[in-house]
Protein backbone atom coordinates (compact mmCIF):
# COMPACT_ATOMS: atom_id res chain seq x y z
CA UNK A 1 66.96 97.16 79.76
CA UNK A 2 68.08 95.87 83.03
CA UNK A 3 69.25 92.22 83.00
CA UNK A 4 69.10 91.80 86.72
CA UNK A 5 68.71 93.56 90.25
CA UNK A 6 70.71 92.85 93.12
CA UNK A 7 70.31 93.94 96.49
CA UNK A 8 74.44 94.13 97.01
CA UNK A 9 76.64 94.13 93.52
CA UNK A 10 80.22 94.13 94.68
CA UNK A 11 82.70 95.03 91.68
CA UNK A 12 86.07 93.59 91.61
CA UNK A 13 86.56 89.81 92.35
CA UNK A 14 89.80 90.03 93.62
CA UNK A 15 90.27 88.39 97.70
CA UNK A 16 88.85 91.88 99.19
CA UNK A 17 85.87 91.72 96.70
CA UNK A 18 85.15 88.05 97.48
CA UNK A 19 85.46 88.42 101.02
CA UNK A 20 83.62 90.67 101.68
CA UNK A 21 80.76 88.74 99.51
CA UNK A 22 80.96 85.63 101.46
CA UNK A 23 80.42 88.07 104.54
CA UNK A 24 77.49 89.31 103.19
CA UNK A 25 75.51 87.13 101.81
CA UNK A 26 73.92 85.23 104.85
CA UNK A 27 72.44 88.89 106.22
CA UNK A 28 72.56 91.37 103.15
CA UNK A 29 69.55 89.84 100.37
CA UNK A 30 71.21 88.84 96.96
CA UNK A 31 74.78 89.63 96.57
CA UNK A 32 76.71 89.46 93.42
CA UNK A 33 80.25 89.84 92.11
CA UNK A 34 81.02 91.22 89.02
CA UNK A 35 84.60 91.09 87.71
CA UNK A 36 86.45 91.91 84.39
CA UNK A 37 89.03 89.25 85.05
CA UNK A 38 89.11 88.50 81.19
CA UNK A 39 90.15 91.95 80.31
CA UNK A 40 91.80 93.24 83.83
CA UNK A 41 93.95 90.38 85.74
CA UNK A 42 93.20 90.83 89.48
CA UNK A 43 95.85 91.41 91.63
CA UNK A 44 95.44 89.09 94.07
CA UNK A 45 96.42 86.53 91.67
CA UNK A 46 100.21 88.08 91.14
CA UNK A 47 100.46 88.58 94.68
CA UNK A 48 102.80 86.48 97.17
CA UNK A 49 100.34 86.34 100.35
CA UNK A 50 102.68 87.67 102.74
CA UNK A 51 100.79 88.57 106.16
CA UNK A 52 104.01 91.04 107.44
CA UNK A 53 102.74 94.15 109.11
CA UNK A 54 105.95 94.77 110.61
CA UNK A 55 107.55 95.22 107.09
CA UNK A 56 105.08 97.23 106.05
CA UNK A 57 105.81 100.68 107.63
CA UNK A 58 106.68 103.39 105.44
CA UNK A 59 106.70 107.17 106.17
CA UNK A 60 103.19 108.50 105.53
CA UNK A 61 103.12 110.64 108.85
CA UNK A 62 103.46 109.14 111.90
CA UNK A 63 99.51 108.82 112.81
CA UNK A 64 99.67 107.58 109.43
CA UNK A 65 102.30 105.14 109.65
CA UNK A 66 100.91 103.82 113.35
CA UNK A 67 97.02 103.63 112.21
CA UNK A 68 98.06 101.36 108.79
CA UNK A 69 100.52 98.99 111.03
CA UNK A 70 97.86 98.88 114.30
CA UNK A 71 95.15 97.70 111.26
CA UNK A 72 97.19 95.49 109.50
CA UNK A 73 98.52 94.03 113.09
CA UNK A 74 94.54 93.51 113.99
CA UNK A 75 93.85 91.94 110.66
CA UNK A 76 97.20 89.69 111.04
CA UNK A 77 95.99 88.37 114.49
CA UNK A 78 92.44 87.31 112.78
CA UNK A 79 94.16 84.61 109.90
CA UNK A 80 94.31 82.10 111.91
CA UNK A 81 91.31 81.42 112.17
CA UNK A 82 90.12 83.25 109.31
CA UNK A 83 92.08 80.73 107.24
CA UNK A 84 91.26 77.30 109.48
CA UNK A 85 87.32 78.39 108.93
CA UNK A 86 87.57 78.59 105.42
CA UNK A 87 89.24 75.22 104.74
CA UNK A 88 86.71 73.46 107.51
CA UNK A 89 83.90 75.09 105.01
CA UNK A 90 85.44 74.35 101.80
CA UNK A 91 88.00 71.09 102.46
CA UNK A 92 90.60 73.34 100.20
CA UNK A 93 94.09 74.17 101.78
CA UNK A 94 94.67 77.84 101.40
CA UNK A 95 98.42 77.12 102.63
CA UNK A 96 98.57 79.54 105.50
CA UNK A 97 102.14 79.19 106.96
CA UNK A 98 102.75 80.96 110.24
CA UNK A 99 106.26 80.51 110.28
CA UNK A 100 107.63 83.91 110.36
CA UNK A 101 109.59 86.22 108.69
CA UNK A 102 113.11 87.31 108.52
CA UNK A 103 114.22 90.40 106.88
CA UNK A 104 117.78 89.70 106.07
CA UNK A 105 121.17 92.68 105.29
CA UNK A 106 124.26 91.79 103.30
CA UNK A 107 125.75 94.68 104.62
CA UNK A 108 126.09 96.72 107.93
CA UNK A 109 124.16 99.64 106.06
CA UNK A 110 121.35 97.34 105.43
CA UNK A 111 121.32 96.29 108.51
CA UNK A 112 120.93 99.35 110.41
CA UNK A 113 118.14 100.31 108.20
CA UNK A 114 116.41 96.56 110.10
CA UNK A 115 117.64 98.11 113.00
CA UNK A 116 115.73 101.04 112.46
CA UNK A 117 112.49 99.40 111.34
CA UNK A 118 112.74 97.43 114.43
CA UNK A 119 112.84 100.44 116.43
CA UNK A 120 109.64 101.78 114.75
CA UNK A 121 107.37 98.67 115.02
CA UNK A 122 108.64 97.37 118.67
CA UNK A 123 107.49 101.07 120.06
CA UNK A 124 104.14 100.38 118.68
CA UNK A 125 104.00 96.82 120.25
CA UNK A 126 105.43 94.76 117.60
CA UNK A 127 106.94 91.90 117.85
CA UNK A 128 110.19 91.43 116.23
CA UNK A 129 113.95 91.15 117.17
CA UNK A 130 117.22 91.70 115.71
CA UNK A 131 119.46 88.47 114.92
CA UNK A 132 123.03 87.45 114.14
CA UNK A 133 123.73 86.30 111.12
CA UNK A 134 124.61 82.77 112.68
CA UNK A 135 121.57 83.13 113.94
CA UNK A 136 120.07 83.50 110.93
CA UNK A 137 121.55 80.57 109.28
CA UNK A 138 120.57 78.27 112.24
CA UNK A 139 116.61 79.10 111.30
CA UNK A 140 117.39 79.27 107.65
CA UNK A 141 121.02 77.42 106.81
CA UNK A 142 120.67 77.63 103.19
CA UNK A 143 121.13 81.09 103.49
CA UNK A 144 124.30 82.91 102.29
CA UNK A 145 127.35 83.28 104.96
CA UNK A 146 127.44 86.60 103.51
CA UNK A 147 124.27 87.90 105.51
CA UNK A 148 125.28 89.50 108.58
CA UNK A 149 122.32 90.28 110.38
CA UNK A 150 118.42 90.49 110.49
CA UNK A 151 114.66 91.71 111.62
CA UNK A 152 112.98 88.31 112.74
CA UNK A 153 109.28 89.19 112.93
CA UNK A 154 108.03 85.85 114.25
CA UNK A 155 104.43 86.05 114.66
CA UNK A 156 104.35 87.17 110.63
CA UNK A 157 102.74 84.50 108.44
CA UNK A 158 101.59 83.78 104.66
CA UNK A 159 99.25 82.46 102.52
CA UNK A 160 98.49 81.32 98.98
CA UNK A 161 96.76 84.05 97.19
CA UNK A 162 95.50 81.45 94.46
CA UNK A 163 94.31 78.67 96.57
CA UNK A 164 92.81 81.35 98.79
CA UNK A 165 90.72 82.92 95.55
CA UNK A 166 89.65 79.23 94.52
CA UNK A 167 88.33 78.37 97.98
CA UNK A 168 86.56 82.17 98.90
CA UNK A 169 84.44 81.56 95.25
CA UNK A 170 83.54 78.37 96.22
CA UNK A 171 81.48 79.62 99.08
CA UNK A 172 79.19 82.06 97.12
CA UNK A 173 75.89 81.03 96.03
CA UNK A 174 75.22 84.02 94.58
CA UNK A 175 75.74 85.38 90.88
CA UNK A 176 79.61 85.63 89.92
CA UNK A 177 79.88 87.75 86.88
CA UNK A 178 82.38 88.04 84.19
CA UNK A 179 81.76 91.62 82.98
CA UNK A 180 83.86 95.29 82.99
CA UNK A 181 81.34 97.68 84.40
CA UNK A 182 82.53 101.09 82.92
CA UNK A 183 79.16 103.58 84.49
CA UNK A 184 77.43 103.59 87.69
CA UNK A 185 74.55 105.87 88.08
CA UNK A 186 72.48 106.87 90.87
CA UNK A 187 68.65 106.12 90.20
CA UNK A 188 66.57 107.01 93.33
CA UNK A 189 67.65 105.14 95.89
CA UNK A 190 68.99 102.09 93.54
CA UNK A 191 72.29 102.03 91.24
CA UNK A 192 72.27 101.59 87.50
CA UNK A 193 75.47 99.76 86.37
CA UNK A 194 76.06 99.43 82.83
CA UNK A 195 79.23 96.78 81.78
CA UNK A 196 81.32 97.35 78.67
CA UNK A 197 78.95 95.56 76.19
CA UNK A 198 76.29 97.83 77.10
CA UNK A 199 74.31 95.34 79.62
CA UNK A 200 72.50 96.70 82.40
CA UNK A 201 72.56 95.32 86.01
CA UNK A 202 70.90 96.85 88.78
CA UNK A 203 72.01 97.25 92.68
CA UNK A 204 70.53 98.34 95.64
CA UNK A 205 74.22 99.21 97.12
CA UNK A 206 77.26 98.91 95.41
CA UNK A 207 80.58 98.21 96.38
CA UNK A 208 83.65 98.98 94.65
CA UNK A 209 86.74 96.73 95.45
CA UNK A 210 87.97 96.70 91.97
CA UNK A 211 91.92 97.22 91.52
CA UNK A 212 94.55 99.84 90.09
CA UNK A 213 92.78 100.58 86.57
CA UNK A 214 89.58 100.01 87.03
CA UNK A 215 88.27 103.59 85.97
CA UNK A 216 85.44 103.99 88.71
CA UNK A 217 87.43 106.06 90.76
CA UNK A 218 89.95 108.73 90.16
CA UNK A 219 94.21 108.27 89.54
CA UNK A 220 94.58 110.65 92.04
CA UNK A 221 93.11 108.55 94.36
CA UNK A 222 94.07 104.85 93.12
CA UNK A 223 96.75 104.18 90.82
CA UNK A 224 98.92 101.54 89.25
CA UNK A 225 102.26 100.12 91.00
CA UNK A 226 103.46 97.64 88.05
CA UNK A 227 105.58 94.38 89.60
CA UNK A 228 106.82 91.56 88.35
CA UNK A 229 107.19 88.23 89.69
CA UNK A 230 108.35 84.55 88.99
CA UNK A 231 108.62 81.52 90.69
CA UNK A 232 110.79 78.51 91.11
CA UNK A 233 111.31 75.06 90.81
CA UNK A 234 112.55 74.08 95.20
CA UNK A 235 113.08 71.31 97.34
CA UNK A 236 110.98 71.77 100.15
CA UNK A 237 112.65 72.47 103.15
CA UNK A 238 115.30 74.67 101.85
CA UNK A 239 113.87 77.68 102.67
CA UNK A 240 111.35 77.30 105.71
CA UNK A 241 110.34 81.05 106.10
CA UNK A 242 109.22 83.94 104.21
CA UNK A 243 112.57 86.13 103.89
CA UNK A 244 112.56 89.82 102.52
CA UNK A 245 115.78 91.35 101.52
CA UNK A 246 116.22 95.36 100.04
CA UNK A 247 116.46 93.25 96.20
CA UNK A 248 113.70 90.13 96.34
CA UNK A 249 111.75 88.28 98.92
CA UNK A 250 111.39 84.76 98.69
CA UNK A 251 107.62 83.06 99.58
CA UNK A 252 107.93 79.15 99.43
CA UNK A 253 104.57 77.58 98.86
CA UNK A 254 103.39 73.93 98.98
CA UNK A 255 104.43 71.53 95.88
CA UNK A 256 108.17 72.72 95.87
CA UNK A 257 107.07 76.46 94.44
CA UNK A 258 108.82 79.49 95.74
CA UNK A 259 108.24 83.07 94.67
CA UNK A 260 110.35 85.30 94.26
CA UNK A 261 109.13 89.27 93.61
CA UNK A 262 108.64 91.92 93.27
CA UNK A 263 109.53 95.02 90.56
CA UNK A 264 107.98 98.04 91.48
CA UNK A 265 107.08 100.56 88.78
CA UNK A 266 104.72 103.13 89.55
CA UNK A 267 102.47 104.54 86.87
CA UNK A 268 102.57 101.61 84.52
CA UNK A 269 99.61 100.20 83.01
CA UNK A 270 100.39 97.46 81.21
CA UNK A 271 101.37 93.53 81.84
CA UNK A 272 104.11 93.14 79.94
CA UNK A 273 106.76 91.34 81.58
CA UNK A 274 110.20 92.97 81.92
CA UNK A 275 112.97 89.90 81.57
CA UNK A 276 115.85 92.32 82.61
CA UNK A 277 113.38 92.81 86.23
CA UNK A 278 113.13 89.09 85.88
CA UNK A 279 116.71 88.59 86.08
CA UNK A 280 117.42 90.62 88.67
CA UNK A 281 115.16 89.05 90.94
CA UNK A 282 116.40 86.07 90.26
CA UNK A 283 120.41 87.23 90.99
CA UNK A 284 118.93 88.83 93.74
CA UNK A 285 117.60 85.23 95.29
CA UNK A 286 120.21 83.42 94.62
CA UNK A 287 123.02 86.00 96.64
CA UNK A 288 120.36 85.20 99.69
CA UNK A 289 119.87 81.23 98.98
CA UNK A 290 122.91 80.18 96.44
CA UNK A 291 121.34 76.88 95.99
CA UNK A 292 118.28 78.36 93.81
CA UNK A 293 121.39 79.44 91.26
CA UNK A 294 119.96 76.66 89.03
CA UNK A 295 116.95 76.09 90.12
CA UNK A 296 114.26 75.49 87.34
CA UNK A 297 112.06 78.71 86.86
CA UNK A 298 107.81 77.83 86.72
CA UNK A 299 106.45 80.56 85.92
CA UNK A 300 106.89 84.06 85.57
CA UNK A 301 103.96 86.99 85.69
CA UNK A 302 102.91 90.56 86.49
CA UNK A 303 100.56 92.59 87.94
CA UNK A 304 99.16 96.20 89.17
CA UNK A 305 98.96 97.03 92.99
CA UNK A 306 96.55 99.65 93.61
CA UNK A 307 98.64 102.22 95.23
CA UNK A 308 96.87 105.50 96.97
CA UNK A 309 99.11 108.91 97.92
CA UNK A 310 99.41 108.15 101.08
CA UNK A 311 99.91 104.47 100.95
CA UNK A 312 96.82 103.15 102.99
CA UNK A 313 93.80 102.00 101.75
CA UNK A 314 90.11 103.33 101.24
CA UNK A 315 87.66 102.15 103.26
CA UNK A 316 84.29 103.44 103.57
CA UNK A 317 81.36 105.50 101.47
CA UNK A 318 82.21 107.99 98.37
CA UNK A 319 79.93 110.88 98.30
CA UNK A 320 77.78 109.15 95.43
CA UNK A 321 76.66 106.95 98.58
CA UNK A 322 78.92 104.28 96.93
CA UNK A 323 80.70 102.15 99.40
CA UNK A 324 84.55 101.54 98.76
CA UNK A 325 87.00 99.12 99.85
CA UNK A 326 90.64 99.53 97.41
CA UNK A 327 93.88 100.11 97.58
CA UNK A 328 94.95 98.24 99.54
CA UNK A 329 98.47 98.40 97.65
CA UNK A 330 100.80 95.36 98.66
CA UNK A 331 98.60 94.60 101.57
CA UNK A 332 95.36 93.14 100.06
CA UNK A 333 95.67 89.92 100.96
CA UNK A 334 97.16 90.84 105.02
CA UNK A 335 93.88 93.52 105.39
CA UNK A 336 91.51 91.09 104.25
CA UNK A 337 89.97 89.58 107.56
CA UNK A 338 90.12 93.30 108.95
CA UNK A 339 89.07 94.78 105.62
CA UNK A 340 86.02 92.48 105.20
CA UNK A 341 84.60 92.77 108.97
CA UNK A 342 85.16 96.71 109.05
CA UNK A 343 83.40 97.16 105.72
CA UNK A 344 80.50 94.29 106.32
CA UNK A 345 80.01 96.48 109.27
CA UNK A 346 79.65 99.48 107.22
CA UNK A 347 77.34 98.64 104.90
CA UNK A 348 75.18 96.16 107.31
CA UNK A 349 74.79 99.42 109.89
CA UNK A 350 76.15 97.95 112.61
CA UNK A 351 78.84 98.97 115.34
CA UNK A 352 82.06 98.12 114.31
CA UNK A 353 84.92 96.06 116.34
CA UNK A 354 86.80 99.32 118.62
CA UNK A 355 89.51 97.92 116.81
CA UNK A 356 88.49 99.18 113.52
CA UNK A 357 86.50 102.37 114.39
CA UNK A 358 89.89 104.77 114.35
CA UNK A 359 90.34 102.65 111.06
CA UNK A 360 87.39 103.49 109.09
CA UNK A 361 88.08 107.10 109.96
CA UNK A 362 91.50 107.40 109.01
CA UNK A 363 91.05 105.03 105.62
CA UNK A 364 87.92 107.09 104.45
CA UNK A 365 87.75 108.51 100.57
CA UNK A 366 86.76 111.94 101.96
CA UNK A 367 90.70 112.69 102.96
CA UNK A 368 91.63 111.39 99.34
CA UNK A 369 88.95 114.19 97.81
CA UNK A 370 90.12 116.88 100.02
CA UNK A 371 93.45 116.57 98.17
């Protein structure tokens, strides 16, 4: 027996899945989130909230490579205001920082490697130099004399992926719910969802934005990247900037908090947390900033970024006439903005931004099946 019919049930409360709710839900009927958050952390909340296009190039292919940096670029230049709207409707901070970000070398190897990402995002338009490592010390002097050299991407910025959860839920009015939905089936032209207790919700559309493992779509097309993270105990000020090195990056957030990530494991399930990985990220830190040497660790954590084979996410409709928006990998929180309008566009049937048509066709689940 059906508990409830929606006209929209998005699954997966992560940022994407919340989003793309508050989107929704002036236009779109009755929307509704359903979430296993008490069985499957999100991983929004284990992420850092770095907005860094330029660092996140990899080599997919160059159309590839271009089409993920030109989207995450597009979604980079709407935070601003994405992030001042959300705090005028809410009165939370979301701590967006638009301070830049410095990828920093110990070595003349590593800094070639800079070099050579500078090369790649400056010929797409980017905006990013190559420093000195006095330089670098005279934006960031806590940082070791033995860094000889860096990428400043200064238009890069960051956000708090918690405070930014907390103030997206607080501007639904529609049904949040704590269940695991483990079936969808098509009934007509409606959706039968059935969670892992057995209950029954119904949907008009659904949307899944759920994360790594949450078995509604295939491993081969979304799959766990375990990470670990931890943060510590800093007086502001010390470090002003996000700054990404090949062994941690460091994200300081309001109330003296930095963080400090990430492992990567790929295939990994599970949340234990790895104190060796923990270590090294900490060693790792304090080579970059020696002053966090003692610093008092807060917390420590992991989670599981929904990778895809190609490294870009999946945006569009699955050939159930499900729509999807996932795996977004490490980039989650940077897509959102772009992520939400493309897919509220989608699913509303209206004409995207031209900035996100070329987008939607290169991020759609149909090249993901074809493998």
């Amino acid at each position: 027996m059906t508990v409830k019919n929606f006209d929209i049930a998005i699954i997966g409360g992560g940022v994407i899945g919340l989003a793309l709710a508050r989107a929704l839900q002036d236009s779109a009927g009755s929307v509704a989130v359903i979430d296993a958050a008490q069985e499957i952390p999100p991983a929004s909340f284990a992420a850092a909230g770095m907005l860094s296009p330029s660092f996140e190039i990899a080599e997919r292919g160059a159309a590839m490579a271009e089409q993920l940096y030109r989207f995450g670029a597009y979604s980079l230049s709407l935070w601003a205001d994405y992030a001042r709207g959300l705090e005028d409707e809410t009165g939370l901070s979301v701590d967006y920082r638009a301070d830049g970000t410095l990828g920093v070398a110990q070595s003349n190897e590593e800094l070639d490697a800079w070099k050579e990402q500078a090369h790649r995002v400056s010929s797409m338009g980017g905006n990013v130099s190559l420093i000195s490592g006095e330089e670098c010390r005279a934006l960031e002097p806590a940082l070791s004399p033995n860094i000889v050299g860096a990428m400043l991407a200064p238009s890069d910025a960051q956000v708090d992926p918690r405070r930014l959860t907390d103030a997206l839920s607080k501007t639904l009015w529609g049904d949040q719910v704590n269940a695991r939905i483990t079936e969808i089936t098509k009934c007509g032209d409606a959706y039968r969802l059935v969670t892992s207790d057995g209950t029954e919700y119904g949907a008009g559309r659904v949307v899944i934005a759920g994360g790594a493992i949450s078995g509604l779509v295939s491993r081969e097309m979304v799959f766990p990247v375990k990470g670990e993270a931890t943060a510590l105990h800093f007086a502001e000020g010390t470090v002003k900037r996000v700054i990404r090195s090949d062994g941690a990056y460091l994200c300081p957030k309001a109330g003296g908090r930095l963080v400090i990530g990430a492992s990567e494991t790929r295939g990994r399930d599970d949340f234990e947390i790895d104190a060796a990985a923990i270590t090294a990220l900490k060693r790792n830190a304090a080579a970059l900033v020696p002053v966090l040497t003692d610093s008092r660790e807060l917390e420590r954590w992991s989670g599981l970024r929904p990778g895809t084979p190609d490294g870009a996410p999946i945006l569009g409709k699955d050939e159930s006439g499900c729509f999807l928006a996932l795996g977004h990998y490490r980039n989650g929180i940077l897509h959102t903005p772009a992520a939400t309008e493309a897919m509220a566009a989608l699913i509303l049937g209206i004409e995207p931004a031209a900035e996100l048509k070329a987008a939607l066709a290169a991020f759609g689940p149909a090249r993901l099946a074809q493998r």
